[in-house]
PDB file of N, CA and C in Angstrom:
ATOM      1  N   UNK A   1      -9.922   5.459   1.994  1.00  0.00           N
ATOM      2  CA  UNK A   1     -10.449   4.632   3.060  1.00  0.00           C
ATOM      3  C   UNK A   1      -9.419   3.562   3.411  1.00  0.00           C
ATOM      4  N   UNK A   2      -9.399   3.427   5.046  1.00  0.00           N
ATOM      5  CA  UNK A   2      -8.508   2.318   4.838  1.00  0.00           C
ATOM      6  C   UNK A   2      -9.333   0.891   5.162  1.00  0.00           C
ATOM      7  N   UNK A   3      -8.531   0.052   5.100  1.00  0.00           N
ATOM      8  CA  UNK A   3      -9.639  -1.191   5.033  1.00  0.00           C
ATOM      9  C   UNK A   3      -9.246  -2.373   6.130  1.00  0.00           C
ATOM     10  N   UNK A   4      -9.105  -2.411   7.282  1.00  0.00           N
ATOM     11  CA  UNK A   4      -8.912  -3.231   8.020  1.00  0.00           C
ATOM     12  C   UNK A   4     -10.131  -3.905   8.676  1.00  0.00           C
ATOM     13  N   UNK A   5      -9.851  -5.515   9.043  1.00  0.00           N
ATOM     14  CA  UNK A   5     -10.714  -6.801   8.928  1.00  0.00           C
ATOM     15  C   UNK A   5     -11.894  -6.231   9.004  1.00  0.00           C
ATOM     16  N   UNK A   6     -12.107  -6.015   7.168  1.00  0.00           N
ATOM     17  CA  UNK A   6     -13.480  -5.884   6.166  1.00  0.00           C
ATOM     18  C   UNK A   6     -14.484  -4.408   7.177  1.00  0.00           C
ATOM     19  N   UNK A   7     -13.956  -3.295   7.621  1.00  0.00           N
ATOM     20  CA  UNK A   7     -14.243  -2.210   8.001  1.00  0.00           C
ATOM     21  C   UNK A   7     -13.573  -1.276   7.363  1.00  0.00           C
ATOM     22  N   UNK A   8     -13.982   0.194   6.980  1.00  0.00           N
ATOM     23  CA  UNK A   8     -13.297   0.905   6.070  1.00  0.00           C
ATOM     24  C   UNK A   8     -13.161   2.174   7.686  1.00  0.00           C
ATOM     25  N   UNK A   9     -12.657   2.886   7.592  1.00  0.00           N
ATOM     26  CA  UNK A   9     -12.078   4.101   8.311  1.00  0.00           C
ATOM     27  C   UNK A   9     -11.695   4.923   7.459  1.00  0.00           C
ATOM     28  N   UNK A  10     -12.058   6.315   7.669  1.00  0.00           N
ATOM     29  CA  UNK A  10     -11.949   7.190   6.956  1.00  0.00           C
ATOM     30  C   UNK A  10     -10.702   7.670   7.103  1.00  0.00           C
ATOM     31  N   UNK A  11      -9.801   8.059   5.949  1.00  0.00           N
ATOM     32  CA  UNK A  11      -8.644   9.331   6.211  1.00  0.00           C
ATOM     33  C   UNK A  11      -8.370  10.148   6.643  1.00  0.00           C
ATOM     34  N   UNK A  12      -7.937  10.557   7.901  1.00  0.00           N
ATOM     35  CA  UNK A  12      -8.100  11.939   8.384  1.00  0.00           C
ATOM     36  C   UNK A  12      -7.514  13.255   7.866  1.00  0.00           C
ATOM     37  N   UNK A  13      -7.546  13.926   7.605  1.00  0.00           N
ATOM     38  CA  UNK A  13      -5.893  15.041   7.731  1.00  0.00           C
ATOM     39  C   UNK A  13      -6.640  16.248   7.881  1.00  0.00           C
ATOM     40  N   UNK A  14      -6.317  17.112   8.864  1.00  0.00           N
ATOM     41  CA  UNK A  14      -6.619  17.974   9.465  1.00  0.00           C
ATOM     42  C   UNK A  14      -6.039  19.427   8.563  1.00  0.00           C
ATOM     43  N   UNK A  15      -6.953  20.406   8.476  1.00  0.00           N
ATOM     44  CA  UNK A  15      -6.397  21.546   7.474  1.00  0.00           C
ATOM     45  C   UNK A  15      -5.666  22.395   8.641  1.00  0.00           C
ATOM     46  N   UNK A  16      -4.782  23.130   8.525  1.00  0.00           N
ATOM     47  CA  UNK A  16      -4.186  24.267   9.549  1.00  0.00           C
ATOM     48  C   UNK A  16      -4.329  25.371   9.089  1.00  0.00           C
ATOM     49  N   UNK A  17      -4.356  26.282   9.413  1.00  0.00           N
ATOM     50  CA  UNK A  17      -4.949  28.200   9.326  1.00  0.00           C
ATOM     51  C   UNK A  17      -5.339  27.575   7.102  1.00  0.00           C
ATOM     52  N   UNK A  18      -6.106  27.402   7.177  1.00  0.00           N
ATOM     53  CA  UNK A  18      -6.575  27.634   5.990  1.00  0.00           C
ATOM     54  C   UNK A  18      -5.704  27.073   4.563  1.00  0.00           C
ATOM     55  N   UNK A  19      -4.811  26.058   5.024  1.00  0.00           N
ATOM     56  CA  UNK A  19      -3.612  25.446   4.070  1.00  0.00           C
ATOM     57  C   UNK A  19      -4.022  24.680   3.216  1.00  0.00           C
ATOM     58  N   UNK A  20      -4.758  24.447   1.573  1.00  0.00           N
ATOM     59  CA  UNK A  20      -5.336  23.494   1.705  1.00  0.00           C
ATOM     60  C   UNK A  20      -4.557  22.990   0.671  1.00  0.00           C
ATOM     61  N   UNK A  21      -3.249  23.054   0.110  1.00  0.00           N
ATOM     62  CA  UNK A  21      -2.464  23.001  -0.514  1.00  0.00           C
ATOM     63  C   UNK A  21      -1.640  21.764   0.858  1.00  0.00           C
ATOM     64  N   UNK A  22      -0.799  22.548   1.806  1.00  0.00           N
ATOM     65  CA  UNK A  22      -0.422  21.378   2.792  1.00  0.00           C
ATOM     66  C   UNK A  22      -1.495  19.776   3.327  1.00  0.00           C
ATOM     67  N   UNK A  23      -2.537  20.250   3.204  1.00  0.00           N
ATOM     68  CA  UNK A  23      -3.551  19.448   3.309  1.00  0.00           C
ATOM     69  C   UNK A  23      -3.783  18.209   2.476  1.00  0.00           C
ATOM     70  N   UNK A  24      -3.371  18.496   1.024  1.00  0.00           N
ATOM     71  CA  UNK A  24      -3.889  17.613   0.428  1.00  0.00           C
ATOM     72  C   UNK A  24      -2.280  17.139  -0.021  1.00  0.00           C
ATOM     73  N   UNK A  25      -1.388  17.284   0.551  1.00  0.00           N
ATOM     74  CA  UNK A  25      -0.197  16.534   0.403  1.00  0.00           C
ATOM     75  C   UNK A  25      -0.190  15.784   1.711  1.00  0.00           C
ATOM     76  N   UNK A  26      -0.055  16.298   2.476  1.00  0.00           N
ATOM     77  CA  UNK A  26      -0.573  15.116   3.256  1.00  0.00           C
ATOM     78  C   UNK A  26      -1.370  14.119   3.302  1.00  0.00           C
ATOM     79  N   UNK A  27      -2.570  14.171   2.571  1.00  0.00           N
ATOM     80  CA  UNK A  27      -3.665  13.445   2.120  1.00  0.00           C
ATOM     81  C   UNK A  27      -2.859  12.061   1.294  1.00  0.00           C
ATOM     82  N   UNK A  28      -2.184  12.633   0.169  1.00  0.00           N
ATOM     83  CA  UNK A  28      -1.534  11.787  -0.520  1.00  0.00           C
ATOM     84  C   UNK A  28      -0.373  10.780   0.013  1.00  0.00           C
ATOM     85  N   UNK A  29       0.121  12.075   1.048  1.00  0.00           N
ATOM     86  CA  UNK A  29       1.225  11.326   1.567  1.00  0.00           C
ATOM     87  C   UNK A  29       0.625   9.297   2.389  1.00  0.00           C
ATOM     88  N   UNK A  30      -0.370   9.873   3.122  1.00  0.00           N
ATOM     89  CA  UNK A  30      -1.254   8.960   3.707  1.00  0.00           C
ATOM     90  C   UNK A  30      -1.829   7.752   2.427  1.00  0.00           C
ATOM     91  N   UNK A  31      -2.247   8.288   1.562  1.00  0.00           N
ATOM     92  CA  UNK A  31      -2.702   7.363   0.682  1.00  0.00           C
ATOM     93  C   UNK A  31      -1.743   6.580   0.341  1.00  0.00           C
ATOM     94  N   UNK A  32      -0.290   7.285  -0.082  1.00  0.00           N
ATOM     95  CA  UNK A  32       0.451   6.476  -0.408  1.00  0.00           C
ATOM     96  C   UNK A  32       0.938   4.944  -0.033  1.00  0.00           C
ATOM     97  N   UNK A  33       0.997   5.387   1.466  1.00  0.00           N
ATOM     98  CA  UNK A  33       1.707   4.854   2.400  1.00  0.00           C
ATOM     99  C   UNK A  33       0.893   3.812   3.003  1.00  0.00           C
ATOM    100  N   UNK A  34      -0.606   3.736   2.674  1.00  0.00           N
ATOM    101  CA  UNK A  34      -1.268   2.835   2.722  1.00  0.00           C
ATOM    102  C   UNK A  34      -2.154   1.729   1.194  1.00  0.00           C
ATOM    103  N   UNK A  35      -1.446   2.585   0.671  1.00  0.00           N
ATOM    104  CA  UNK A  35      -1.417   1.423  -0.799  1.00  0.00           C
ATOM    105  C   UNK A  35      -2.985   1.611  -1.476  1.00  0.00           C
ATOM    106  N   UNK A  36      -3.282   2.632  -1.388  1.00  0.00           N
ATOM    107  CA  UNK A  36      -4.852   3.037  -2.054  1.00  0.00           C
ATOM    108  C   UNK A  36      -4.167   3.304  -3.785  1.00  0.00           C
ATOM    109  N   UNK A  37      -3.534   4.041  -3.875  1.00  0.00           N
ATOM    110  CA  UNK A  37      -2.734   4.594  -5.342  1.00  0.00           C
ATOM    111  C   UNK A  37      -2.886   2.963  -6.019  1.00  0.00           C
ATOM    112  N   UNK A  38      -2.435   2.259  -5.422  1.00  0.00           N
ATOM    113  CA  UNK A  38      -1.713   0.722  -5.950  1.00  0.00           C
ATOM    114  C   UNK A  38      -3.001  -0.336  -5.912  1.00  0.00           C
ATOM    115  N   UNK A  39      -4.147   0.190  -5.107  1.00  0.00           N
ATOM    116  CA  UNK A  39      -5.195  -0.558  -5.314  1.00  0.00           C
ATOM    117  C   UNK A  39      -6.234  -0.017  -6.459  1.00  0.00           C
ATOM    118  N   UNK A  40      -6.190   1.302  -6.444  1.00  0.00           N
ATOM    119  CA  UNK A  40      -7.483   1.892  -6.983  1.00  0.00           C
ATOM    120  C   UNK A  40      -6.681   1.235  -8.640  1.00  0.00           C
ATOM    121  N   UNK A  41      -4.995   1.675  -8.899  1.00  0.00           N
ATOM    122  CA  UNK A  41      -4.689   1.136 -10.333  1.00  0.00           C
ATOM    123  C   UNK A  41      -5.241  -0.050 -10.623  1.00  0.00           C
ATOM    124  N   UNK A  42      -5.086  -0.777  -9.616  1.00  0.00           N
ATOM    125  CA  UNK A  42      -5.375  -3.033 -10.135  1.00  0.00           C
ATOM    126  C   UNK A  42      -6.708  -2.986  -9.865  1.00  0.00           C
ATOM    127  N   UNK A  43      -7.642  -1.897  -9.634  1.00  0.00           N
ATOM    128  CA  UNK A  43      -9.526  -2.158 -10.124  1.00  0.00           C
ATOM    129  C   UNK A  43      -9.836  -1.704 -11.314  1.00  0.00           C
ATOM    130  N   UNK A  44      -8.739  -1.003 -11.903  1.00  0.00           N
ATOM    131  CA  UNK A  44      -9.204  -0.293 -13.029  1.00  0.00           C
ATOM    132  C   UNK A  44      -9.449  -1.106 -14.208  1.00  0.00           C
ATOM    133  N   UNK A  45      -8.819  -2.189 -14.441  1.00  0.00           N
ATOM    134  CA  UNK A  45      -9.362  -3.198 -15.059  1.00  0.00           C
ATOM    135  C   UNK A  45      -9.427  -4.526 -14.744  1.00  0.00           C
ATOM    136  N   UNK A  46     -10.155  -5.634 -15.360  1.00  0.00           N
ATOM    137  CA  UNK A  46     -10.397  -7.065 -14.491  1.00  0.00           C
ATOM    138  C   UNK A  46      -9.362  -7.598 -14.860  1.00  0.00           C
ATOM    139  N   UNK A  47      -9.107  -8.429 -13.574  1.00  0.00           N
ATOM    140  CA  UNK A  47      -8.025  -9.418 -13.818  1.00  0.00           C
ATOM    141  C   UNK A  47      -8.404 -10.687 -13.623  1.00  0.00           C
ATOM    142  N   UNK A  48      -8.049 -11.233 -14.435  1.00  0.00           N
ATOM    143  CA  UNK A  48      -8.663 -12.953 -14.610  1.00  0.00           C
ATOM    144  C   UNK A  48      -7.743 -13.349 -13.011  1.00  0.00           C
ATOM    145  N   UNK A  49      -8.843 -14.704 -12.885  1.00  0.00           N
ATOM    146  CA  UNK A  49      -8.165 -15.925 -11.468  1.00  0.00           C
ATOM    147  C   UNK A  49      -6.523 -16.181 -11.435  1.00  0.00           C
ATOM    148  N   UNK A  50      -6.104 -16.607 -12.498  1.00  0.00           N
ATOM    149  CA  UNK A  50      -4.705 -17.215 -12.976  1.00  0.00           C
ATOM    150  C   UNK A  50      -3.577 -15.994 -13.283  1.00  0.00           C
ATOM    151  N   UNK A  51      -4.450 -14.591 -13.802  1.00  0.00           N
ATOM    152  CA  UNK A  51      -3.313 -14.009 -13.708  1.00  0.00           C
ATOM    153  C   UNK A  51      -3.204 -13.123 -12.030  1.00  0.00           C
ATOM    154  N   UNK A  52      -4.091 -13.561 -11.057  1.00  0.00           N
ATOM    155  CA  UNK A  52      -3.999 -12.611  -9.909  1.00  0.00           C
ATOM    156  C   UNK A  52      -3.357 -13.264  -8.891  1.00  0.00           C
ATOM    157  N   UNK A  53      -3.327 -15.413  -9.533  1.00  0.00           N
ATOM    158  CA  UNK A  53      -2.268 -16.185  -9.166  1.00  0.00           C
ATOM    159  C   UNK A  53      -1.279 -16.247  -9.062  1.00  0.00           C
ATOM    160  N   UNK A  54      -0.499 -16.029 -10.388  1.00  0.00           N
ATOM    161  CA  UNK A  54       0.411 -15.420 -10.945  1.00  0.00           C
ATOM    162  C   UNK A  54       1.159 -14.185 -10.241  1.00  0.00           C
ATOM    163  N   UNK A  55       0.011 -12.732 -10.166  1.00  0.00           N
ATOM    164  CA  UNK A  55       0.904 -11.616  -9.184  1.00  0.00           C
ATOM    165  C   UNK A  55       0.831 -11.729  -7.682  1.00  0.00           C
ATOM    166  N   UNK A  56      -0.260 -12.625  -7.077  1.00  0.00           N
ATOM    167  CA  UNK A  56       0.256 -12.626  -5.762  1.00  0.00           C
ATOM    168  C   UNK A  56       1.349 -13.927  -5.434  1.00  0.00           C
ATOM    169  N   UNK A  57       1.466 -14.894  -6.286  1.00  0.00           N
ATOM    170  CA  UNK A  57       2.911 -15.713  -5.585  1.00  0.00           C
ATOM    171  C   UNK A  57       4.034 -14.778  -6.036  1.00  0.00           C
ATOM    172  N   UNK A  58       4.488 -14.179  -7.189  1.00  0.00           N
ATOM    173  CA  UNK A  58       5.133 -13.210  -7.218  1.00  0.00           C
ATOM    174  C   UNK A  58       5.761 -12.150  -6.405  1.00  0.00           C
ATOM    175  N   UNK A  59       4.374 -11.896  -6.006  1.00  0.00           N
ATOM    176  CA  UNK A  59       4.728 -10.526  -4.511  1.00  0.00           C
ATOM    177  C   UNK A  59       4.963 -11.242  -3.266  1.00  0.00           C
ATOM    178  N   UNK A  60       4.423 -12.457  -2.815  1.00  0.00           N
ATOM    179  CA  UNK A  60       5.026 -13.401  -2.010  1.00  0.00           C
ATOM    180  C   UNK A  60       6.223 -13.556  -2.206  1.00  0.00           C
ATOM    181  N   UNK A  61       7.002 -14.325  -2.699  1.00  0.00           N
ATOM    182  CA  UNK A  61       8.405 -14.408  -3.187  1.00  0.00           C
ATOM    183  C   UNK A  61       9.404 -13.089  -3.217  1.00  0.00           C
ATOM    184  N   UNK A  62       8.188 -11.999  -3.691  1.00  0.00           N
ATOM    185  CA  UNK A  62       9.659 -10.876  -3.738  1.00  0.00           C
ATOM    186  C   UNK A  62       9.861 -10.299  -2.058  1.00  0.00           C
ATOM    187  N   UNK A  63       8.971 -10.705  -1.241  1.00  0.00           N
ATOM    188  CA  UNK A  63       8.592 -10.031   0.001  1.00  0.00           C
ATOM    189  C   UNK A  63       9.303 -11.509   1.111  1.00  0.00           C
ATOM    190  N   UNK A  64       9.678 -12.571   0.453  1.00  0.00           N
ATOM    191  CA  UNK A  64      10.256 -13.627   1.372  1.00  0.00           C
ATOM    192  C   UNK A  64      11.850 -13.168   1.106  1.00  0.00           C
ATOM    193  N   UNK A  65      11.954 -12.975  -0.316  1.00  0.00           N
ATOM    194  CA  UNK A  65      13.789 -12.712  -0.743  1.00  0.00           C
ATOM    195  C   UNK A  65      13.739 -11.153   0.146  1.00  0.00           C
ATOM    196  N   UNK A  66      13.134 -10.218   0.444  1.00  0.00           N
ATOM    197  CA  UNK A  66      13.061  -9.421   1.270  1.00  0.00           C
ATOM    198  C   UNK A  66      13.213  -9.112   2.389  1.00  0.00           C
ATOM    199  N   UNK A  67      12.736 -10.451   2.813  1.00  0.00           N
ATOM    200  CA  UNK A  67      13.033 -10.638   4.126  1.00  0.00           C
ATOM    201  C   UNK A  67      14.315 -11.488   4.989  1.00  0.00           C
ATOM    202  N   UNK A  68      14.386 -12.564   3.508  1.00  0.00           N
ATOM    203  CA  UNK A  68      15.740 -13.465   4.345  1.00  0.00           C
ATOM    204  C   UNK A  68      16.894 -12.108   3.958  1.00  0.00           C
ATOM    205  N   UNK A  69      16.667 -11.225   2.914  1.00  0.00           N
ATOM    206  CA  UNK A  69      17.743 -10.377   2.988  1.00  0.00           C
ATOM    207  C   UNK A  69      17.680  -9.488   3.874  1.00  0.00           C
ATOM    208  N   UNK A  70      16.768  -9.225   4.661  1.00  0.00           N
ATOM    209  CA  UNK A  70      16.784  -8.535   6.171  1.00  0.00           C
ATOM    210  C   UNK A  70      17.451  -9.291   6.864  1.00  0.00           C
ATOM    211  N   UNK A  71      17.108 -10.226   7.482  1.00  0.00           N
ATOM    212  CA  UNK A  71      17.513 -11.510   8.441  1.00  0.00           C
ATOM    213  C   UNK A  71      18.874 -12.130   7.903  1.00  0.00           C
ATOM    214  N   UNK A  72      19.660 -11.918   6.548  1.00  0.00           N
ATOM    215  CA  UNK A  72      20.942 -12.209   6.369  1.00  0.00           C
ATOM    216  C   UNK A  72      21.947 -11.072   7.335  1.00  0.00           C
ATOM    217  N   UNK A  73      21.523  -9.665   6.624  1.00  0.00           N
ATOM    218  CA  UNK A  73      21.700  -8.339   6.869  1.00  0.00           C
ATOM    219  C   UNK A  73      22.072  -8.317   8.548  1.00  0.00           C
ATOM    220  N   UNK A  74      20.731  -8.807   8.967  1.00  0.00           N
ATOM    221  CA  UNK A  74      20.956  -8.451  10.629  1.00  0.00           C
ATOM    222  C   UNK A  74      22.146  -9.512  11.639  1.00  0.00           C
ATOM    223  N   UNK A  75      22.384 -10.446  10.781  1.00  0.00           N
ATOM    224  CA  UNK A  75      22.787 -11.695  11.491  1.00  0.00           C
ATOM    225  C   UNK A  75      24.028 -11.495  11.198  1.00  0.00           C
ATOM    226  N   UNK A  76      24.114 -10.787   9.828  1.00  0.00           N
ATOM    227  CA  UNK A  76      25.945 -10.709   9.632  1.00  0.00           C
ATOM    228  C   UNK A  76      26.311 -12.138   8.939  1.00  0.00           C
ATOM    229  N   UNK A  77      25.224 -12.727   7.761  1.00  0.00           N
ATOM    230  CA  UNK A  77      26.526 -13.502   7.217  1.00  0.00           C
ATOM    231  C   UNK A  77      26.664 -13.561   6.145  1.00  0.00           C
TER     232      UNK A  77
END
């Protein structure tokens, strides 16, 4: 499911002449790429307040050094 502002939408992927092997790689491919793999892992067990503090300034920070290294990258310096 994907989850945009607090509505879920279903996954689509369409089977072709009976593929259901291509089907469900695609399936995954989609999951991937929308971060279900990476959510369903961090429900699998509870995470206290302080440590979910902890991983989201983390992923903030690695996603700002991410970005000024885009914006160094593009600017040339």
């Amino acid at each position: 499911m994907i989850i945009r502002n607090d509505r879920s939408f279903p996954l689509l992927v369409h089977v072709k002449d009976n593929n259901v092997d291509q089907a469900l790689r695609a399936l995954k491919k989609k999951m991937q790429r929308e971060g279900i793999f990476r959510i369903m892992k961090a429900k699998r067990f509870y995470e206290k307040p302080s440590e979910k503090r902890v991983r989201e300034a983390s992923e903030a920070g690695r996603r700002f050094r991410k970005q000024l290294r885009k914006r160094l990258e593009k600017e040339g310096y």
